[in-house]
Protein backbone atom coordinates (compact mmCIF):
# COMPACT_ATOMS: atom_id res chain seq x y z
CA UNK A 1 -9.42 14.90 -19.10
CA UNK A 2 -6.33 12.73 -18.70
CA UNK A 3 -6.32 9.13 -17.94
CA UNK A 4 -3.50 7.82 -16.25
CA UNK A 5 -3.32 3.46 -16.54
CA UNK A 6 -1.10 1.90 -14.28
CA UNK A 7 -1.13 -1.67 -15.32
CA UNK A 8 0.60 -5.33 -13.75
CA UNK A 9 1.54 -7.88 -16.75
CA UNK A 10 0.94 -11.56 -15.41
CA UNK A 11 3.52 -13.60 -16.00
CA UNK A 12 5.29 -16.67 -14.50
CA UNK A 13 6.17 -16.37 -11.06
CA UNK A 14 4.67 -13.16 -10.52
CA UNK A 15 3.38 -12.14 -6.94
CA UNK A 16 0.51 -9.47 -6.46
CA UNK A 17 -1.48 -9.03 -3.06
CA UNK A 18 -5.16 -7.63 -4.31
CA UNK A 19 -5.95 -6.42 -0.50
CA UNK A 20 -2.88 -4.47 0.01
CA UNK A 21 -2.78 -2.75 -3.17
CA UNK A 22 -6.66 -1.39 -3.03
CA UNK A 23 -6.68 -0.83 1.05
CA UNK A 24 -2.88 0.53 1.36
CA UNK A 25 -1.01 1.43 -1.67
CA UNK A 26 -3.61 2.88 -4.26
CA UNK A 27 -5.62 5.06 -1.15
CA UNK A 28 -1.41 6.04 -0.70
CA UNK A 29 -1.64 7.12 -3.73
CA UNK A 30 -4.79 8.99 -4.57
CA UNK A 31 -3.82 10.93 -1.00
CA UNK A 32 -0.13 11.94 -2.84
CA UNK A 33 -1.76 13.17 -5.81
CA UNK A 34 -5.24 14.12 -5.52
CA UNK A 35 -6.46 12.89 -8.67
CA UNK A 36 -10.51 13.48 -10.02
CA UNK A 37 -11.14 9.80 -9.41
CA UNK A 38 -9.65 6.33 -9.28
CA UNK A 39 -10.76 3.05 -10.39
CA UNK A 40 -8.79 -0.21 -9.81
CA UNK A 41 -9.41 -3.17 -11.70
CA UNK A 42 -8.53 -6.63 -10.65
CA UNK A 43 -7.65 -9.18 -13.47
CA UNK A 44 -9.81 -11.79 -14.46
CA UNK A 45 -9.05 -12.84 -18.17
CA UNK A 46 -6.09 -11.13 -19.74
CA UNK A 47 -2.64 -9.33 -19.86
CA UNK A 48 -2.96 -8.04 -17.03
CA UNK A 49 -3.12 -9.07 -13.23
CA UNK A 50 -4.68 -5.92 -12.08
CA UNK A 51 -4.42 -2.06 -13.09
CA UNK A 52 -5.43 1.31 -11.65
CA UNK A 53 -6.36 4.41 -13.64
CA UNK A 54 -5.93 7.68 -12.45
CA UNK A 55 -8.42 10.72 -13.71
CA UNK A 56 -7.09 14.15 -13.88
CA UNK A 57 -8.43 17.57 -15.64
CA UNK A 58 -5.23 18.31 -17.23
CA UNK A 59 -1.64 17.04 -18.52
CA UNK A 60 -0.58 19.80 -16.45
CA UNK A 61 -2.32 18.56 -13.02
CA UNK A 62 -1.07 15.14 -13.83
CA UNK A 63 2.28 16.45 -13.97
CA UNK A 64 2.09 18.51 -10.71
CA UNK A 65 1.10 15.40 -9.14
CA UNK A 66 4.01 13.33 -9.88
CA UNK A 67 6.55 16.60 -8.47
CA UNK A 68 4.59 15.85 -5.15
CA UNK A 69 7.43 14.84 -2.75
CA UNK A 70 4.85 11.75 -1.58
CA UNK A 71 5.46 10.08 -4.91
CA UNK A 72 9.00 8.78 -4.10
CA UNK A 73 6.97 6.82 -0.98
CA UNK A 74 4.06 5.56 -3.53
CA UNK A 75 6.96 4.39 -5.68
CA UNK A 76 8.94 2.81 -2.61
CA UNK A 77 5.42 1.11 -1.42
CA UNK A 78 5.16 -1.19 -4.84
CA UNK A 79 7.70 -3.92 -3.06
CA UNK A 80 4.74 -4.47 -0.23
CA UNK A 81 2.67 -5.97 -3.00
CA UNK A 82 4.26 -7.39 -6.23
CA UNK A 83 7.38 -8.25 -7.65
CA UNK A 84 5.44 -7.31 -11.14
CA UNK A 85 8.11 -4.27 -13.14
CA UNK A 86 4.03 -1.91 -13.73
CA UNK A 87 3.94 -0.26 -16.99
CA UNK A 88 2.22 3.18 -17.22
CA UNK A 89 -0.30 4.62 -20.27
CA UNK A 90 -1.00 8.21 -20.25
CA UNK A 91 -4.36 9.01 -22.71
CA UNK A 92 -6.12 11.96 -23.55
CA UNK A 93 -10.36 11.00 -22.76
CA UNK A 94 -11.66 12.45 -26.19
CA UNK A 95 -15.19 10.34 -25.84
């Protein structure tokens, strides 16, 4: 299983909009790339102001997923919701 961690450093003048990313851009998303499941956290104490993590079965399906021709519109959609550059962790789930 592959776990894909899409995460939003806080920082000083940084802008995210909670409701828009879990009603609009992570369901735009999950519908480009059809991953296992999808959890979103939202920042409470920490690094980071939020962060989603993808689930897939393989490296492989992960990969397929980001040639889907809908991920240049999930990547255009991060402007409606933060000015935040996200970083991205791919892990293997070995436990």
């Amino acid at each position: 299983m592959i776990k894909v961690s899409v995460t939003y450093p806080s920082g000083e003048g940084s802008t995210f909009d909670h409701d828009y990313y879990a009603a609009t851009h992570v369901p735009l998303a999950a519908s480009a790339w059809s991953p296992v499941k999808t959890e979103i956290d939202k920042g409470i104490n920490g690094p980071n102001v939020a962060a989603v993590h993808f689930y897939f079965d393989s490296l492989e399906a992960f990969q397929g997923a980001l040639a889907s021709p809908k991920t240049a519109e999930v990547m255009a959609d991060v402007a409606n919701y933060t000015n935040i550059q996200p970083a991205m962790q791919v892990s293997e789930i070995v436990g």
